[in-house]
Protein backbone atom coordinates (compact mmCIF):
# COMPACT_ATOMS: atom_id res chain seq x y z
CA UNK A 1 99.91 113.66 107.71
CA UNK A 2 101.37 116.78 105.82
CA UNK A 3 102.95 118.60 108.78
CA UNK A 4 105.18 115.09 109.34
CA UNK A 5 106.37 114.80 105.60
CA UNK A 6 107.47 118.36 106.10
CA UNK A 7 109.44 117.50 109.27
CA UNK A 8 111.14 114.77 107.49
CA UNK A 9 112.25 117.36 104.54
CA UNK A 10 113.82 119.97 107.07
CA UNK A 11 115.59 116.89 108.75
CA UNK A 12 117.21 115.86 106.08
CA UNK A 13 117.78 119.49 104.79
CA UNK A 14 119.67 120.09 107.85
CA UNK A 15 121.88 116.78 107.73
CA UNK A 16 123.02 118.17 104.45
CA UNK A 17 124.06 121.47 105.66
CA UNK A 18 126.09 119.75 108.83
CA UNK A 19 127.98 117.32 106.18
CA UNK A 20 128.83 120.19 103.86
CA UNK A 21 129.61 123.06 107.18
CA UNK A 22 132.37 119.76 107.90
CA UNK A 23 133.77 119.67 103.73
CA UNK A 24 136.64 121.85 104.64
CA UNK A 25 139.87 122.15 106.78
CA UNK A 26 138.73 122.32 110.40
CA UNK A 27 139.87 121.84 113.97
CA UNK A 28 138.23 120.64 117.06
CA UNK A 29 139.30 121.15 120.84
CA UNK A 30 139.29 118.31 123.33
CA UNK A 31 138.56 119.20 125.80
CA UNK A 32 136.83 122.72 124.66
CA UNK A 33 136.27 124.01 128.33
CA UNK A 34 139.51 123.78 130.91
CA UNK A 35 141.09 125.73 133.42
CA UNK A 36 143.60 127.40 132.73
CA UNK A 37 146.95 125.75 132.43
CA UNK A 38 145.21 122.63 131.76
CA UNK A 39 146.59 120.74 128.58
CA UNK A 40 144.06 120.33 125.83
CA UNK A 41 144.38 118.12 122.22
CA UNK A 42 143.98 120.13 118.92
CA UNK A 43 142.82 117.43 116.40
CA UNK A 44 142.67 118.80 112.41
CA UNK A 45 140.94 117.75 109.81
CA UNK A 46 141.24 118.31 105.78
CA UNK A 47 144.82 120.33 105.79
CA UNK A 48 146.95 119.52 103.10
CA UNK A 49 149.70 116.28 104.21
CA UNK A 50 151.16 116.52 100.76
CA UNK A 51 155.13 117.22 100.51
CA UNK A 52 154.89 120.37 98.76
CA UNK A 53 152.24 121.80 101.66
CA UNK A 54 153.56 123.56 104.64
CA UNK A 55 153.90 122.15 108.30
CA UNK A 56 150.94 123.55 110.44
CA UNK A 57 151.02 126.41 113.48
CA UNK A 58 148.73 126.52 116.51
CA UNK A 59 148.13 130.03 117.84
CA UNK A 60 146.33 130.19 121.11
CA UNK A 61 145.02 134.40 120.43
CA UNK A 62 148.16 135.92 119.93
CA UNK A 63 150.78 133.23 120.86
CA UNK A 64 152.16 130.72 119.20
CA UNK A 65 151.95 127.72 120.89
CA UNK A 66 152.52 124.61 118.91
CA UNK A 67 155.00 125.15 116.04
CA UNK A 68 155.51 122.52 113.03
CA UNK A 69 152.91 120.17 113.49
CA UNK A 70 153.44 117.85 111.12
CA UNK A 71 150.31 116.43 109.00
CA UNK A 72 149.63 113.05 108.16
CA UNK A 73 148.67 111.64 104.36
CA UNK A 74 145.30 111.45 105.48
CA UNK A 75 145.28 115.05 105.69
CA UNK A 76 144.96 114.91 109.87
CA UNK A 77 146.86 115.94 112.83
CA UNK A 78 146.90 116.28 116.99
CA UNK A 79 149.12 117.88 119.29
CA UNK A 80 148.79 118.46 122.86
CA UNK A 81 149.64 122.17 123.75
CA UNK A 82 149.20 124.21 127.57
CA UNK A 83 146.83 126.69 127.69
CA UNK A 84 148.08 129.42 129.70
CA UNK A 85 146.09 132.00 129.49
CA UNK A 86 143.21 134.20 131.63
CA UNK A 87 139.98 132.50 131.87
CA UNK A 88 137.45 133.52 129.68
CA UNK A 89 136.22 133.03 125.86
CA UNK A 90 139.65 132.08 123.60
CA UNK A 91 139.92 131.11 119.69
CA UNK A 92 142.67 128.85 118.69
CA UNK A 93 143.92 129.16 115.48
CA UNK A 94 145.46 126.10 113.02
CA UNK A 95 147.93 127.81 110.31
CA UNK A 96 149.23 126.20 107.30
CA UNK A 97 150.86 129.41 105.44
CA UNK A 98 151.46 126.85 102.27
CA UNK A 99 148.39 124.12 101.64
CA UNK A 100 147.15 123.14 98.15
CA UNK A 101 148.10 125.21 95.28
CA UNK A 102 149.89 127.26 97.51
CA UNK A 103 147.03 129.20 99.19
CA UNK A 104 146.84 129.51 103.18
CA UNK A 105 144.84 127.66 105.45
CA UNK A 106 143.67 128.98 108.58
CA UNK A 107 140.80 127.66 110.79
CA UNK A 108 140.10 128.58 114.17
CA UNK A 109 138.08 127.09 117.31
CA UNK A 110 136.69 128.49 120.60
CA UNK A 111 138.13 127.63 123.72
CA UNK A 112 136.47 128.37 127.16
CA UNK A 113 138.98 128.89 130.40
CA UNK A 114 137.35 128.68 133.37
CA UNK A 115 138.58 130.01 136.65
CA UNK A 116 138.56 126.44 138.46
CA UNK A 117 135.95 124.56 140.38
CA UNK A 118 134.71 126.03 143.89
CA UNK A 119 135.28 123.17 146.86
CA UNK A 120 131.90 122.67 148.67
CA UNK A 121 132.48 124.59 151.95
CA UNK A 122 135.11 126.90 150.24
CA UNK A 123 133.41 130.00 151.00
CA UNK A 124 135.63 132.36 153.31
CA UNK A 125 133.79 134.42 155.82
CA UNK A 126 133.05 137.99 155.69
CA UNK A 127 135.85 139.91 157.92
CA UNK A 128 134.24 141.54 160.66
């Protein structure tokens, strides 16, 4: 009976850790995986939607791609933005330069690009 009271403890040991990993400002991608071009939604969570705090910037790598998004009271936001870019791995950054007490908030999330679906039969032949 020991081995299952210990598989309770690291169960509820690791739904602590996943509540307090999701305690501060974050963003989350849907979808997370597109082609590229596709649109995708950038929802954030725990920014500052106080007056004093700034609005918030979405950088897809090195572009700017979503400038003042506005944050609710709640502290939340979503925009829609194009992702144009090559496929592969890509991290999308959420920048508020002015959040509470005046420090910076910056969170980012990974984005996959794909380079599109194959049709079945799409295979070209060899030249010969």
């Amino acid at each position: 009976m020991a081995p299952l009271g210990v598989a309770v403890v690291v169960v509820l040991c690791l739904g602590v850790i996943s509540i307090a990993a999701e305690s501060g400002p974050r963003i989350v991608l849907d979808p997370d995986t597109i082609k590229s071009g596709e649109k995708i939604t950038v929802h954030g969570f725990g920014f500052c939607g106080d007056e004093g705090c700034s609005l918030v910037r979405i950088v897809l790598e090195d572009e700017s791609v979503a400038e003042e998004v506005e944050v609710g009271p709640d502290g939340n936001f979503a925009v829609a933005i194009d992702a144009l870019a090559p496929p592969g791995l890509h991290d999308v950054f959420a920048i508020q330069e002015s959040g509470p007490d005046g420090e910076r908030i910056e969170t980012v999330a990974e984005l996959i690009i794909g380079v599109g679906e194959q049709k079945p039969g799409g295979r070209r032949p060899v030249p010969r």
